[in-house]
N, C-alpha and C. Protein backbone atom coordinates (compact mmCIF):
# COMPACT_ATOMS: atom_id res chain seq x y z
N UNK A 1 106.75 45.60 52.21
CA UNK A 1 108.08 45.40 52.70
C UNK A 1 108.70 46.76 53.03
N UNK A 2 109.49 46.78 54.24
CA UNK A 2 109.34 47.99 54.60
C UNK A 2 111.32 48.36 53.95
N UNK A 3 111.83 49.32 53.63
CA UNK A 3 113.07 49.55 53.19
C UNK A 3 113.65 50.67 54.05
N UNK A 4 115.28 50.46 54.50
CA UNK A 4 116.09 51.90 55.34
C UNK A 4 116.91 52.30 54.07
N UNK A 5 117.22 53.62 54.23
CA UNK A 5 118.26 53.37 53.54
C UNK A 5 120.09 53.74 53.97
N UNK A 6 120.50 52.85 53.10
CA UNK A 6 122.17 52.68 53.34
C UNK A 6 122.81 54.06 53.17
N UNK A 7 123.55 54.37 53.87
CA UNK A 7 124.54 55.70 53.35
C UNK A 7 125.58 54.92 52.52
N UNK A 8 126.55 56.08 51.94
CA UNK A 8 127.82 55.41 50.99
C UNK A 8 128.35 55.10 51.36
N UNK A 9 129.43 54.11 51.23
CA UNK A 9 130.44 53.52 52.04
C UNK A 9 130.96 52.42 50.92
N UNK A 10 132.04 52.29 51.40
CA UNK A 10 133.23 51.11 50.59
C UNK A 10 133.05 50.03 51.51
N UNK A 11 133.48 48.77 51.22
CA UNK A 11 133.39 47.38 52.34
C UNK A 11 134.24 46.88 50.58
N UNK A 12 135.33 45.67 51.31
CA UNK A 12 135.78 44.15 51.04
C UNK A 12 134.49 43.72 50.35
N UNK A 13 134.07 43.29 49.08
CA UNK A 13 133.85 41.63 49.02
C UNK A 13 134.28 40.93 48.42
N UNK A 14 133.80 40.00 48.64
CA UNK A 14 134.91 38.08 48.25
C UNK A 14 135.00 37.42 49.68
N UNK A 15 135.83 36.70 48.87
CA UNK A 15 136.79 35.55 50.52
C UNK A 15 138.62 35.48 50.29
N UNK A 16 138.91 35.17 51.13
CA UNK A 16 139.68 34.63 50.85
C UNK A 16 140.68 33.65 50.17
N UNK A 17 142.15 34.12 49.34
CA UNK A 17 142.08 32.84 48.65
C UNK A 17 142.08 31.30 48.94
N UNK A 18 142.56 31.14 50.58
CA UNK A 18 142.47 29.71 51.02
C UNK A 18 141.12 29.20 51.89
N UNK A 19 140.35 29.77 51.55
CA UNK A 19 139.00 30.28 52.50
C UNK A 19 138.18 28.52 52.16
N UNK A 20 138.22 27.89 52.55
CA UNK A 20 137.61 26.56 52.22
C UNK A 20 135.71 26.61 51.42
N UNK A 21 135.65 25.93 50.69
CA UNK A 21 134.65 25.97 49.63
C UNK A 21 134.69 27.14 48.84
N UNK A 22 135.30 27.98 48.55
CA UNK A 22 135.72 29.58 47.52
C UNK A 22 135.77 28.88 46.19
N UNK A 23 134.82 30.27 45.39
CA UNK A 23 135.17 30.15 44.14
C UNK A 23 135.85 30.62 43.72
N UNK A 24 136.39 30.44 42.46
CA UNK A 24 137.37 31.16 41.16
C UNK A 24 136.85 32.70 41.24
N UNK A 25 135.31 32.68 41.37
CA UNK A 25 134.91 34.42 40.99
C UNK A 25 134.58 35.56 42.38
N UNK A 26 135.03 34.34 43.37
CA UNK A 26 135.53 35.25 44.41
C UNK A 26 136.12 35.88 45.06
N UNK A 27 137.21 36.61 44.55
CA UNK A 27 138.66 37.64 44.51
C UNK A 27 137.91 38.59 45.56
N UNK A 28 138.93 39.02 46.55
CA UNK A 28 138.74 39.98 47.13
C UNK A 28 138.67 41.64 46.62
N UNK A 29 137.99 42.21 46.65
CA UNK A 29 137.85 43.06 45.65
C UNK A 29 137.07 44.49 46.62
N UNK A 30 137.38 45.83 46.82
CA UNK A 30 136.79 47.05 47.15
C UNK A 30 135.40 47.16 46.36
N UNK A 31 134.59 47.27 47.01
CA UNK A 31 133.32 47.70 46.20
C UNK A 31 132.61 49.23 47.10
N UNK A 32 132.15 50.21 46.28
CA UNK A 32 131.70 51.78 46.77
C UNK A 32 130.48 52.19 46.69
N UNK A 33 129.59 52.68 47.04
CA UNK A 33 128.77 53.36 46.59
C UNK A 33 128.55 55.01 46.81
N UNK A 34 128.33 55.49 45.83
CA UNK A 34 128.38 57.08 45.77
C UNK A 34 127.54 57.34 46.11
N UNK A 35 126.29 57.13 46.28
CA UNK A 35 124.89 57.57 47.10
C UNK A 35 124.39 56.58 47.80
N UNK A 36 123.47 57.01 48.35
CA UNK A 36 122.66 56.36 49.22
C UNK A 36 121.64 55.47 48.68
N UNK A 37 121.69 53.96 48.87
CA UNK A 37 120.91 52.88 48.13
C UNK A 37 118.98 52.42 49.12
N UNK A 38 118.64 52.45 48.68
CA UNK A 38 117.69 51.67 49.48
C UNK A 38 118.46 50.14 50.07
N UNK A 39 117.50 49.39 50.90
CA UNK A 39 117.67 47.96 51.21
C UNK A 39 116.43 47.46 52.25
N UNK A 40 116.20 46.11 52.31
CA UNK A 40 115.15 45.45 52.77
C UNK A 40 115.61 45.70 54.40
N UNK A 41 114.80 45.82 55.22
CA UNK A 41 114.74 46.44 56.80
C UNK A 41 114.97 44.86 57.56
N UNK A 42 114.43 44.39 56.78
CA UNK A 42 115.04 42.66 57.37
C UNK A 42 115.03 41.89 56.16
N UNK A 43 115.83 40.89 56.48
CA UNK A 43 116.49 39.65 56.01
C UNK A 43 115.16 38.67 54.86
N UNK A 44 115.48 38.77 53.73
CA UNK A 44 114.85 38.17 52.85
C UNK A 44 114.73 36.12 52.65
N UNK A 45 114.08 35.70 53.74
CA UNK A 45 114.05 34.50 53.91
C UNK A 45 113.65 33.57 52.74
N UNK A 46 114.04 32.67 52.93
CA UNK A 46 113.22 31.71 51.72
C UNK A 46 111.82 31.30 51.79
N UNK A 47 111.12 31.43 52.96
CA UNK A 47 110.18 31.44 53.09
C UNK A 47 109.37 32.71 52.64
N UNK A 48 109.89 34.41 52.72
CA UNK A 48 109.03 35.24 52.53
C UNK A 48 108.83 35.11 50.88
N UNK A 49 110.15 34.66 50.76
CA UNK A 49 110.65 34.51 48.92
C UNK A 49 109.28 33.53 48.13
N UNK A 50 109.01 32.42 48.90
CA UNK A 50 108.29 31.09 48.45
C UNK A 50 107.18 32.21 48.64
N UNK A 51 106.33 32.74 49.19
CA UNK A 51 105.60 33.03 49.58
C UNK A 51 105.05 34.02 48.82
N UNK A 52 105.94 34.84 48.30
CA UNK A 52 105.47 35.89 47.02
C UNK A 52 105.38 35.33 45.73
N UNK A 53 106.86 34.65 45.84
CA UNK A 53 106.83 34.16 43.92
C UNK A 53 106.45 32.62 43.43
N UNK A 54 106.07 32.35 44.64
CA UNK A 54 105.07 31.13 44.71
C UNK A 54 106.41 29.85 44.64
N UNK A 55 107.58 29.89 44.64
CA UNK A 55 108.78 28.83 44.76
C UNK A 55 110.21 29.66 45.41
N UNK A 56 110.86 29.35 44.98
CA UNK A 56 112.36 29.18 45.59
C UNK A 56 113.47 29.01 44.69
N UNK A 57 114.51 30.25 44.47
CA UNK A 57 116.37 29.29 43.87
C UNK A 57 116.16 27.81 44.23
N UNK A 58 117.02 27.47 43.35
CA UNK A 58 117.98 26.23 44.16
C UNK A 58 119.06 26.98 45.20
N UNK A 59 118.96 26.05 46.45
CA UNK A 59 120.08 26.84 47.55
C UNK A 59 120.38 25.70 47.83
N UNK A 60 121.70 25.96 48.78
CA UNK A 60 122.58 25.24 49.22
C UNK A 60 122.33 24.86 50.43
N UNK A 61 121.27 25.46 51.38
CA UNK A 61 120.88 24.96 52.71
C UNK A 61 119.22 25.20 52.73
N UNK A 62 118.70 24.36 52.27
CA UNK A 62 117.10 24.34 51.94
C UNK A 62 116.42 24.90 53.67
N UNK A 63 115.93 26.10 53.75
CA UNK A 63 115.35 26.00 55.24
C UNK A 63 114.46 27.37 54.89
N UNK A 64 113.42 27.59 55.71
CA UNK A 64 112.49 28.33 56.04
C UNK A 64 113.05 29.81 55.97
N UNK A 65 113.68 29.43 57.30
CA UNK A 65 114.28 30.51 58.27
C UNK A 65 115.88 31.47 57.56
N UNK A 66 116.26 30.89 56.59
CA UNK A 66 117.30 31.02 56.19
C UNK A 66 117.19 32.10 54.84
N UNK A 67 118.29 32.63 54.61
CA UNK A 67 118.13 34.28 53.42
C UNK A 67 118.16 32.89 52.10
N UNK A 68 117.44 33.53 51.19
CA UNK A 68 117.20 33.06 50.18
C UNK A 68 118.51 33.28 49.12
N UNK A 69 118.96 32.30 48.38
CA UNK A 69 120.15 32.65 47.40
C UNK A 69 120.07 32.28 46.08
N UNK A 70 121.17 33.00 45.44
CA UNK A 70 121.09 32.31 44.23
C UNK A 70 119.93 33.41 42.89
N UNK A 71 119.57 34.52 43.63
CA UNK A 71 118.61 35.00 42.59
C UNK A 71 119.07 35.95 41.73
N UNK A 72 118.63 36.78 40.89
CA UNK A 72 119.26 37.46 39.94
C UNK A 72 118.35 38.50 39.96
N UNK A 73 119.07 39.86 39.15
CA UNK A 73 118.71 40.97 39.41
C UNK A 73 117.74 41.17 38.91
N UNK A 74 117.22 40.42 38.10
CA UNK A 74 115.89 40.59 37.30
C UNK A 74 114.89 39.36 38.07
N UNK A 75 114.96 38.80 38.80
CA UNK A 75 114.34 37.93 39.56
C UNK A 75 114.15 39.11 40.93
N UNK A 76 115.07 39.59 41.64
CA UNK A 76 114.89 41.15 42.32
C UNK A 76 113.70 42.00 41.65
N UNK A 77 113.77 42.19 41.04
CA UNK A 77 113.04 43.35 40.35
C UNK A 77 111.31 42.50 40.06
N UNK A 78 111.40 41.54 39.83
CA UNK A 78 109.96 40.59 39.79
C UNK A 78 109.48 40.68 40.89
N UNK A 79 110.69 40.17 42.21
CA UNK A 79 109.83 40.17 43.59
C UNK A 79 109.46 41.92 44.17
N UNK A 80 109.99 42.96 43.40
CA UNK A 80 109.52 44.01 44.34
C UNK A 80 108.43 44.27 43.64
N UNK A 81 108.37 44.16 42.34
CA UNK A 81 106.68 44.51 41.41
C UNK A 81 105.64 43.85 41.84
N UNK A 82 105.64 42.37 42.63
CA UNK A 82 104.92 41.87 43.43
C UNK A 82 103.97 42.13 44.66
């Protein structure tokens, strides 16, 4: 898997509070980074996902083609030791 990496930068995340389907733990909120992070050069599908760790999260829009959700940082760290 090939990785770029990100420079630092601040960005918004969350939604909005009237943002239709929003959770409680989605407050709009500043998030930063002080250095420069790695990240995947393309889009982590549910298919490349099925394909390494032999299944899939539960997601909310079951498809091939679509970014995989729902995983955790220690589920991250399984698929790059892979």
């Amino acid at each position: 898997m090939a990785f770029v990496e990100l420079p630092p930068g601040r960005f918004t995340m969350g939604s909005a509070s009237l943002e239709a389907g929003r959770n409680d733990d989605e407050t709009l909120h500043d998030v930063g980074d002080h250095e420069a992070v790695p990240d995947g050069a393309e889009r982590m599908t549910q298919q490349k996902w099925r394909t390494v760790m032999g299944g899939c999260p539960p997601t909310s829009r079951p498809a091939a083609a679509l970014p995989v959700e729902n995983v955790t940082f220690a589920e991250v760290q399984k698929f790059i030791e892979s």
